[in-house]
Protein backbone atom coordinates (compact mmCIF):
# COMPACT_ATOMS: atom_id res chain seq x y z
CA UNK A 1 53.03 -10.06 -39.87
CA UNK A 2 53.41 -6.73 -41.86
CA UNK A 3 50.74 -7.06 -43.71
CA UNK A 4 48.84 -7.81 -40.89
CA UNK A 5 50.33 -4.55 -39.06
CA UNK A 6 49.73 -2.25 -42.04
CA UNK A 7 46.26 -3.44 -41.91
CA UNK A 8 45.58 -2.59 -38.18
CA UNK A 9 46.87 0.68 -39.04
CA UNK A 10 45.07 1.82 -41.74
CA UNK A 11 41.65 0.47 -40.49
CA UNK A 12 39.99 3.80 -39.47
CA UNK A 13 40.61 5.41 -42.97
CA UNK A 14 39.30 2.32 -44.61
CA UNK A 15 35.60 2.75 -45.54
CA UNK A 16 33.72 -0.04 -43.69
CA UNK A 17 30.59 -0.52 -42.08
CA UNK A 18 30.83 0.55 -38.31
CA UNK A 19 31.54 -3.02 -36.73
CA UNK A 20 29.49 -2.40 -33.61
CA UNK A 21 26.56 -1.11 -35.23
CA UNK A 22 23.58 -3.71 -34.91
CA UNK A 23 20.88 -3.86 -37.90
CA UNK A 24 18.80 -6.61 -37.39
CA UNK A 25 17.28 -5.68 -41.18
CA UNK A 26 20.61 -6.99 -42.66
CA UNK A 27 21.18 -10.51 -40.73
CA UNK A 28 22.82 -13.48 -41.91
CA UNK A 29 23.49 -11.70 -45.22
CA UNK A 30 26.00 -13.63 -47.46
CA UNK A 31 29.61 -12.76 -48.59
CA UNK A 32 29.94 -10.27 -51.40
CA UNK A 33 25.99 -9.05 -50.55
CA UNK A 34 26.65 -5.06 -51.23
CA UNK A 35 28.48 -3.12 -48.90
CA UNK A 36 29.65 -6.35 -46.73
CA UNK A 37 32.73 -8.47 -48.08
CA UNK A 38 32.48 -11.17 -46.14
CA UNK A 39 28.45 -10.69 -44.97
CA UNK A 40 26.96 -10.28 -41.36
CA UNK A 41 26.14 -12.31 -38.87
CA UNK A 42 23.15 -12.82 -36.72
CA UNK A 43 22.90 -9.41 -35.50
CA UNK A 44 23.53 -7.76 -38.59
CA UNK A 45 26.92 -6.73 -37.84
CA UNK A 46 29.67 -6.50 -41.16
CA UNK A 47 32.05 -9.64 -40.67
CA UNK A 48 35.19 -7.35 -41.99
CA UNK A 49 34.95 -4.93 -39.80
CA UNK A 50 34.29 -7.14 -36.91
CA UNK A 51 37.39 -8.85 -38.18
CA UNK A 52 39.71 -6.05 -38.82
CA UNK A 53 38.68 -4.30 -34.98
CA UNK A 54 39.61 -7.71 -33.63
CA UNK A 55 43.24 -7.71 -35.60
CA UNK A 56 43.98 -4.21 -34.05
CA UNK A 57 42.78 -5.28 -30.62
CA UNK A 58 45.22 -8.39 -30.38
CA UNK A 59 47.92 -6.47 -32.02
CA UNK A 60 48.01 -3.60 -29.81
CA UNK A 61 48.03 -6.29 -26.60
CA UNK A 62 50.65 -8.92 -27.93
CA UNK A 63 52.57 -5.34 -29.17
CA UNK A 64 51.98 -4.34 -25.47
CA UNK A 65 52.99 -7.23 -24.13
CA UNK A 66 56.11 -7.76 -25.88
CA UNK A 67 57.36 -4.20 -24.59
CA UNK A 68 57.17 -4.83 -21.07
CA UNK A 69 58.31 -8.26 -21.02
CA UNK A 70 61.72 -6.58 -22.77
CA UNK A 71 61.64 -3.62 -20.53
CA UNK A 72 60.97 -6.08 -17.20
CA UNK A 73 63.95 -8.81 -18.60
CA UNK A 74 65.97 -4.96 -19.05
CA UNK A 75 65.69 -4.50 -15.58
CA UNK A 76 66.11 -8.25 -14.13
């Protein structure tokens, strides 16, 4: 879990593709293929990236979540 959270939080100074960038020149390119560790998928997108945006994304809700269900069982 700490690695995982120490991951999340350095992913914006990590050097990576932009996840959400679409280059259909680069599709379905295979792990370790240049700039892309783990390859693209069918819209060109990098996998890690894609990967590492979704990490910070559940994070920050089950984070989220966590907090109010202790501040709501605070209060009841």
């Amino acid at each position: 879990m700490g690695t995982l959270l120490i991951l999340a939080l350095v992913l914006r100074l990590l050097p990576l593709p932009d996840p959400l960038a679409i280059r259909l020149d680069s599709r379905f390119l295979p792990p370790l293929s240049g700039a892309h560790v783990l390859g693209t998928d069918d819209l060109g997108r990098d996998l890690l990236g894609r990967l590492l945006l979704g990490l910070s994304v559940t994070l920050m809700v089950s984070i989220g979540s966590a907090v109010l269900a202790f501040a709501f069982g605070l209060v009841g």
